[in-house]
Protein backbone atom coordinates (compact mmCIF):
# COMPACT_ATOMS: atom_id res chain seq x y z
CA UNK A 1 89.14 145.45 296.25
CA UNK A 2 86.06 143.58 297.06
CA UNK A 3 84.77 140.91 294.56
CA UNK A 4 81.39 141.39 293.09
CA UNK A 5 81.76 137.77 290.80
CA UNK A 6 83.43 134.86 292.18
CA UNK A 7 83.19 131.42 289.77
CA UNK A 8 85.57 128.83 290.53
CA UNK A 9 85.83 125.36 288.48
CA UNK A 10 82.86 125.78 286.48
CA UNK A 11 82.00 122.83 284.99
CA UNK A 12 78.83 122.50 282.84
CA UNK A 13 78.04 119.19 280.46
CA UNK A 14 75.10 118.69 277.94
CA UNK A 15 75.14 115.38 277.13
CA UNK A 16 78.74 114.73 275.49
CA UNK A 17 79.40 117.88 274.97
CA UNK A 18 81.00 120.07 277.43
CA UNK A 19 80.42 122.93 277.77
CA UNK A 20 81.87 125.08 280.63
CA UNK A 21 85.92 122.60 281.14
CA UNK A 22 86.84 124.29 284.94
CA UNK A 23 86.55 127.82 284.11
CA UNK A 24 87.59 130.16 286.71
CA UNK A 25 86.69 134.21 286.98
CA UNK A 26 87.15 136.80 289.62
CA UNK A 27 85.55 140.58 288.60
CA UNK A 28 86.54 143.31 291.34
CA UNK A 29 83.70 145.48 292.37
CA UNK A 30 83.05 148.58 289.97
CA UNK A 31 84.58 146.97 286.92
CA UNK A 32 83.81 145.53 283.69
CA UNK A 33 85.15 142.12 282.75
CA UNK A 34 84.86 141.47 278.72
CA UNK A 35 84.15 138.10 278.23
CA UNK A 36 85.39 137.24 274.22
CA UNK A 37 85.44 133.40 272.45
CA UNK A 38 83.85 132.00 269.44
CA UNK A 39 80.50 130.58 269.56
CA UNK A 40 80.06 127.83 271.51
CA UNK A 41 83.19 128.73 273.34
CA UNK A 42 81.01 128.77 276.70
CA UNK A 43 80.28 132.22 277.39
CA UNK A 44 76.59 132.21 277.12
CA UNK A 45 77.07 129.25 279.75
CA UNK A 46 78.87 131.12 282.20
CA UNK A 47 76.21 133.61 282.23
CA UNK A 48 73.62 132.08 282.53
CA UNK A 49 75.35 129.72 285.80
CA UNK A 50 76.04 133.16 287.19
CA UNK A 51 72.53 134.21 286.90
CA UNK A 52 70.77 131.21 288.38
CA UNK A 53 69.30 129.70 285.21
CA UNK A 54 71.27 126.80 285.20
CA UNK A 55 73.27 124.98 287.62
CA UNK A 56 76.63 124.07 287.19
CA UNK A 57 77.85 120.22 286.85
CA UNK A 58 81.18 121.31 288.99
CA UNK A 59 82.82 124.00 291.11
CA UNK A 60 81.19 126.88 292.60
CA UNK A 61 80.40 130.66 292.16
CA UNK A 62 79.53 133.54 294.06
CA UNK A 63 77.59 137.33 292.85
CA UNK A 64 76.93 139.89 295.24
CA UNK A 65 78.31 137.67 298.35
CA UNK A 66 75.64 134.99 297.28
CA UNK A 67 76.11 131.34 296.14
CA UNK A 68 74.30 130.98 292.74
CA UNK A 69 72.64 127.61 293.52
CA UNK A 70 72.44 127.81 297.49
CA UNK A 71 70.84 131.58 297.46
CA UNK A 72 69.76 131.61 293.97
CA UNK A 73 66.60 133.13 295.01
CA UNK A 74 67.98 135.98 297.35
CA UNK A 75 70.75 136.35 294.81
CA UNK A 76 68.40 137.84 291.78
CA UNK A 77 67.09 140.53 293.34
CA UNK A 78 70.79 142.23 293.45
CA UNK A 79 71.65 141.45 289.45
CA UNK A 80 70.09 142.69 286.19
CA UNK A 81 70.46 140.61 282.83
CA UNK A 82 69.97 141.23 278.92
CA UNK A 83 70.52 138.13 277.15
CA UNK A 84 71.40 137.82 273.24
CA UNK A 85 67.65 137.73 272.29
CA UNK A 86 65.12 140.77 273.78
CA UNK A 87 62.78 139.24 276.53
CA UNK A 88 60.07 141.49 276.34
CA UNK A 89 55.93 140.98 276.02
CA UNK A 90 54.75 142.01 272.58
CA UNK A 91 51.21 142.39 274.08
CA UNK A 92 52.52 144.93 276.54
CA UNK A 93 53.55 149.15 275.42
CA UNK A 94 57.02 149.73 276.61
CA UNK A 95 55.99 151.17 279.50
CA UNK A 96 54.17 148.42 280.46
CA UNK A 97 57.35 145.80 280.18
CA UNK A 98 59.20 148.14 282.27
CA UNK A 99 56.67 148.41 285.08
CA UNK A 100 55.84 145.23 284.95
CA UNK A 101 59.72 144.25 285.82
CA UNK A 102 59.26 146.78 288.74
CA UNK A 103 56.96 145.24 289.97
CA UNK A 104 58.82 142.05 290.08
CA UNK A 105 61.58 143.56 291.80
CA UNK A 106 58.83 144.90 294.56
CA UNK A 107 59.48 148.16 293.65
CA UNK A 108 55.83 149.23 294.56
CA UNK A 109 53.59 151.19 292.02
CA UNK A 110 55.08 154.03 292.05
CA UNK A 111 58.53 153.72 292.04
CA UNK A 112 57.60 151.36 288.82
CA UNK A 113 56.05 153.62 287.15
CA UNK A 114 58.57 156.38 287.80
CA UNK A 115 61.51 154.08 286.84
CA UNK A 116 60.25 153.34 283.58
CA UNK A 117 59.61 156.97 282.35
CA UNK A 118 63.20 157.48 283.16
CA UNK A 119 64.66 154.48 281.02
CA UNK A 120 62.33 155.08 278.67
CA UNK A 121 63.80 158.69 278.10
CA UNK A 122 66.84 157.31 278.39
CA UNK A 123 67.05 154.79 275.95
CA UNK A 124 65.17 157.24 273.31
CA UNK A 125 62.06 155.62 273.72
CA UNK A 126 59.34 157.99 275.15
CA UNK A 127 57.54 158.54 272.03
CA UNK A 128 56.81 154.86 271.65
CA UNK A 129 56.12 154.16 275.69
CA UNK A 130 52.59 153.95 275.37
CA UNK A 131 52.73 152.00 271.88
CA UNK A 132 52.28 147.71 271.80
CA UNK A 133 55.66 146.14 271.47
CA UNK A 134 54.60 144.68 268.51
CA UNK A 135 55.15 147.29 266.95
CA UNK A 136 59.06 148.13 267.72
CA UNK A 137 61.84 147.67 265.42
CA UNK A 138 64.27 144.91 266.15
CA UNK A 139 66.25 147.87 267.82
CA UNK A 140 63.79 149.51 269.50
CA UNK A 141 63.19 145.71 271.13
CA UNK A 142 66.72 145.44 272.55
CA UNK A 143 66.94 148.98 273.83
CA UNK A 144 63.43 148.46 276.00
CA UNK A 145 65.04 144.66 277.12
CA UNK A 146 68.41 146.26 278.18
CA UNK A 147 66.28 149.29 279.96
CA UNK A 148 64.47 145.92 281.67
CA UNK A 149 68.08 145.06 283.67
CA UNK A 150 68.34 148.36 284.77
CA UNK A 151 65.23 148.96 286.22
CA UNK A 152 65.83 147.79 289.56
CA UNK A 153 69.50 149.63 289.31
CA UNK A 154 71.08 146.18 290.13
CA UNK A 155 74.77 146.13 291.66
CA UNK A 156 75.73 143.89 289.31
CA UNK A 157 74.99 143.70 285.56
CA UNK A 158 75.21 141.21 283.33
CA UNK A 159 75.11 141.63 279.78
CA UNK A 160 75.05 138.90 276.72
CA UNK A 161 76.09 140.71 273.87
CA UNK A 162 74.13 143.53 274.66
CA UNK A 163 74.39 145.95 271.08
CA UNK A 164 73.74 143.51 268.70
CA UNK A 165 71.49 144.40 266.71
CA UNK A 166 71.77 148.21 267.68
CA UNK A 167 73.11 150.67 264.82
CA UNK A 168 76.14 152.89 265.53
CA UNK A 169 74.67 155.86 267.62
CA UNK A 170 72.67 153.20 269.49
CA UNK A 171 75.48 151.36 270.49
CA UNK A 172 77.73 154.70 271.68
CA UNK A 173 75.13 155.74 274.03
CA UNK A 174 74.79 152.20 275.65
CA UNK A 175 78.80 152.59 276.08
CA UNK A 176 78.45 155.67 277.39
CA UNK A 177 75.63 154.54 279.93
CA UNK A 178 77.76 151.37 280.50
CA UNK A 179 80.38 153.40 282.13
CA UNK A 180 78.66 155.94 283.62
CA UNK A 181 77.09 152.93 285.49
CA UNK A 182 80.64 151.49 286.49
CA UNK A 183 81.40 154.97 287.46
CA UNK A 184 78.86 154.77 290.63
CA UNK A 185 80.10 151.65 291.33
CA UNK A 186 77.76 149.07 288.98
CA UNK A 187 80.08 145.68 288.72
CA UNK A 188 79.09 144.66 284.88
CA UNK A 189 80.26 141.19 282.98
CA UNK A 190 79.95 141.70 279.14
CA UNK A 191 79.92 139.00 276.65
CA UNK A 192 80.41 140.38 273.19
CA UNK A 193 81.72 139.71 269.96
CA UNK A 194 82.57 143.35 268.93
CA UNK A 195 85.99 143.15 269.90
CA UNK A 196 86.46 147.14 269.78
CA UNK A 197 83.17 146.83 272.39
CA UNK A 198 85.78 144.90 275.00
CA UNK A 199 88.75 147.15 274.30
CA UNK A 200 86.75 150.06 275.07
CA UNK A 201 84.80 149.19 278.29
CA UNK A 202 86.24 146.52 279.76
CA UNK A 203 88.58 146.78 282.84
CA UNK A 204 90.28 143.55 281.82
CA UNK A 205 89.38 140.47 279.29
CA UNK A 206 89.26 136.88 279.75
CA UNK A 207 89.40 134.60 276.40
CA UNK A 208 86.96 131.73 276.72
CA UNK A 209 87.67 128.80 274.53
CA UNK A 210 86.70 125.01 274.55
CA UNK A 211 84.80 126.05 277.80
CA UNK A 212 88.30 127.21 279.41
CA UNK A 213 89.70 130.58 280.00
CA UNK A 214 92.74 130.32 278.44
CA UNK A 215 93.52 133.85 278.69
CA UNK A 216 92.79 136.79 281.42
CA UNK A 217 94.66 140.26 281.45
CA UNK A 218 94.12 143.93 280.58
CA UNK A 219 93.41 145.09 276.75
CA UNK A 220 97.09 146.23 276.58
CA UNK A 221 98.44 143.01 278.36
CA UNK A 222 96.61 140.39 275.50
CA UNK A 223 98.26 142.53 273.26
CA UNK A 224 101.53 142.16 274.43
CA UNK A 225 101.15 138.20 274.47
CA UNK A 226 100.73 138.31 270.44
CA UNK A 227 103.80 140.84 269.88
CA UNK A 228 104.73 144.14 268.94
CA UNK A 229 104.11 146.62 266.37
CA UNK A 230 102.60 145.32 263.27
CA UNK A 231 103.77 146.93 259.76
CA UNK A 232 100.94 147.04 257.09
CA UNK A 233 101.53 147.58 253.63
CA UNK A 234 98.80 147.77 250.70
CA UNK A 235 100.14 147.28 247.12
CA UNK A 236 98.68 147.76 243.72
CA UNK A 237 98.34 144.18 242.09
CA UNK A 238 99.03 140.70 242.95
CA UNK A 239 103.07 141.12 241.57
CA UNK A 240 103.40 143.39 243.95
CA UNK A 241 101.61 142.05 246.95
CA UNK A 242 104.62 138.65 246.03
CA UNK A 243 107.74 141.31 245.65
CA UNK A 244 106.42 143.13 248.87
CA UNK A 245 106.10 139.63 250.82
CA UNK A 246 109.78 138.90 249.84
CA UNK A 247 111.29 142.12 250.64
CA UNK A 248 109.80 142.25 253.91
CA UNK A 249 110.18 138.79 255.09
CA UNK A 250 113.96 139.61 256.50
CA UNK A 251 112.72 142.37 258.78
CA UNK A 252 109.59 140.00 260.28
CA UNK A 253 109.74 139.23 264.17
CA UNK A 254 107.15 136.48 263.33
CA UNK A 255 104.89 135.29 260.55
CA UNK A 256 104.01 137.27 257.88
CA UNK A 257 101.05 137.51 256.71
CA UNK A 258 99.62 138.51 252.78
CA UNK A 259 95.76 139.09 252.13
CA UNK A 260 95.24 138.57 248.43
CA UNK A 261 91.87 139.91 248.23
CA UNK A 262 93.12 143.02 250.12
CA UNK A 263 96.63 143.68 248.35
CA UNK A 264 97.99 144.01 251.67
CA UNK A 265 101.00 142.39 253.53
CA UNK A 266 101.11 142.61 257.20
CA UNK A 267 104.61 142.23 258.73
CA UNK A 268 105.17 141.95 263.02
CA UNK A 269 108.25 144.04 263.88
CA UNK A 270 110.55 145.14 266.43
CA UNK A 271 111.87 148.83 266.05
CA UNK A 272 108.81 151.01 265.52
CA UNK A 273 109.38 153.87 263.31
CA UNK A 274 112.54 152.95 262.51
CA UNK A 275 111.28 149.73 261.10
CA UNK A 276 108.47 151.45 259.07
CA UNK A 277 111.36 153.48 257.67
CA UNK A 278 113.60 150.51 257.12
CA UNK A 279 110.76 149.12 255.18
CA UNK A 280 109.82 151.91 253.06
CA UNK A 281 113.39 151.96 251.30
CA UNK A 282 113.12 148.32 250.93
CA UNK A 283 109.51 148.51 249.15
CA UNK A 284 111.27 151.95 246.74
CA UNK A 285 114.60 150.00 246.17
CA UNK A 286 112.46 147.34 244.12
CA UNK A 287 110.21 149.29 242.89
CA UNK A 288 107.18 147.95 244.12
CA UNK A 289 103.93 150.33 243.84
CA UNK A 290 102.91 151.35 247.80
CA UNK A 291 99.33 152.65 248.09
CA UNK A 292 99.43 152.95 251.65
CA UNK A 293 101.74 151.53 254.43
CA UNK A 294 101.64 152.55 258.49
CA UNK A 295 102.65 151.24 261.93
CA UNK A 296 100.29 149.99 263.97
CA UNK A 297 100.07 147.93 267.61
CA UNK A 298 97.80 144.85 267.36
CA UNK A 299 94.33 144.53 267.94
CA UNK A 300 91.94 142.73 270.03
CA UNK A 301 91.32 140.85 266.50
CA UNK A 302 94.91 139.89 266.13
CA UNK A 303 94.98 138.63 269.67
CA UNK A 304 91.18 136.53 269.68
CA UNK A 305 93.04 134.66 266.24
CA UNK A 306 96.15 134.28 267.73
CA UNK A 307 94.85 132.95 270.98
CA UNK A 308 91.53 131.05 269.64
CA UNK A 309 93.45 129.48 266.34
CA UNK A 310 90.00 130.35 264.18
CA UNK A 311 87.35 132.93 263.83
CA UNK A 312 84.15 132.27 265.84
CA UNK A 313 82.10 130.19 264.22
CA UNK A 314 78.67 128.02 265.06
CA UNK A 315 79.77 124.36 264.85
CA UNK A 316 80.04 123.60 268.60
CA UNK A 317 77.16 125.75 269.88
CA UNK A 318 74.95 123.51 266.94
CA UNK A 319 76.52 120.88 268.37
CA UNK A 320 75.03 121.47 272.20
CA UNK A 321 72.18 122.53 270.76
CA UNK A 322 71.53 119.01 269.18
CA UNK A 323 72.15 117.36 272.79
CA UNK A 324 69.70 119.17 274.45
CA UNK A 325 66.90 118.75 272.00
């Protein structure tokens, strides 16, 4: 399968800080690679290398058969973008942004015009096309930036953390768009931190940390890498939640672990059902009070902790922020 993104070595330093540490990426044609890491991690970087707004310290990448520095002007009229923050001109209606970024493109008059009606119906905006940006809600905003990087119906997409902001039936219809795009053959690299977001639409997942990948596979496969099934077990007082941690510490495959605030013990296992089971008459044989136990595989949240060591957090992108300033 061809490659639509090629980046090898990227390295990328502000100041002392660095950044991007040698990362490496390869995204087939007609896919979606999830890029996931804390803040700071580096994936804001990478995009922005890949899109020919900065140039990298090290190594080399490819989009669309072009080199991002060496045909960095050739190379953006094949990819759309939507960074974290909508670009769009408050002065302008919606229509106007849209038309405007046809132009851009060279899409003639026309074609610019017609585009933006389209997206604009698309992304449920008609009634406020012909209304001052100014106006828009914060989620009106990123719907008309995200219908920007489509305009032009790039071959390659890329999208920095594209729903934030957007409520719940806002978000499922950019999925749904998302793959209907991959579907005719759209190549699309999403940085998000909605970890159900990756495990949904992306084709595979690459774990950015420290400004290194340090871990690339399917949804399935980074769930593999952090165990089996996981036993959960919710408990009606703080006694309890202690009993339940002791009785089910012999059946653990790993480290168990006991949310106070949540009453609730999780346990790794081997076994499946037969664990849950073995479990159950454990928890009734002392008499501990279960308000709800189940089986479950583990999430793309179990994996980012396992892999990452920490929740995302903002002390490292701060950090390059205070070099550049």
């Amino acid at each position: 399968m061809t490659a639509a993104i090629v980046a090898e070595g990227l390295v990328k330093r502000y100041g002392a800080v660095t950044a991007l540490d040698g990362v490496d990426l390869t995204v087939p044609q007609g896919t979606v690679l999830g890029l996931l890491g804390p803040n700071g991690a580096g994936k804001t970087t990478t995009v922005r290398i890949l899109t020919t707004l900065l140039k990298p310290d090290a190594g080399r990448a490819e989009v669309a058969g072009f080199d991002v520095v060496r045909d960095a002007d050739r190379l953006r009229a094949h990819i759309g973008a939507s960074g974290q923050y909508a670009a769009v001109d408050d002065h302008l209606t919606g229509a106007e942004n849209l038309e405007m970024v046809g132009r851009l493109y060279h899409l003639g008059v026309r074609r610019s015009r017609r585009r933006a009606r389209e997206l604009l119906e698309r992304f449920d905006l008609a009634e406020a096309a012909d209304r001052p940006v100014q106006g828009y809600s914060g989620g009106m905003r990123r719907r008309l930036d995200l219908a920007g990087a489509l305009v032009a119906e790039p071959p390659v997409l890329f999208l920095d953390e594209p729903t934030t902001g957007l409520d719940p039936r806002a978000r499922a219809a950019l999925w749904e768009l998302i793959a209907e795009l991959v579907a005719g053959g759209t190549t699309v690299l999403l940085t998000t931190q909605y970890l159900e977001e990756a495990d949904r639409l992306a084709h595979r997942i690459a774990v950015v940390d420290h400004g290194r990948v340090i871990a690339l596979g399917t949804a399935d496969e980074l769930k593999d890498q952090v165990g089996g099934d996981r036993i959960e077990v919710t408990v009606t007082s703080e006694a309890d939640l202690r009993a339940a941690h002791d009785v089910l510490a012999p059946l653990a495959a790993g480290g168990v672990q006991a949310d106070a605030g949540a009453l609730r013990v999780t346990v790794p296992v081997s076994g499946g059902a037969a664990a849950l089971t073995t479990a159950l008459g454990r928890l009734a044989d002392g008499r501990i009070a279960v308000r709800d136990a189940g089986l479950r595989r583990p999430t793309l949240d179990d994996v980012f902790l396992a892999l990452t060591g920490h929740e995302a957090g903002r002390e490292a992108e701060e950090k390059i922020k205070e070099s550049v300033r």
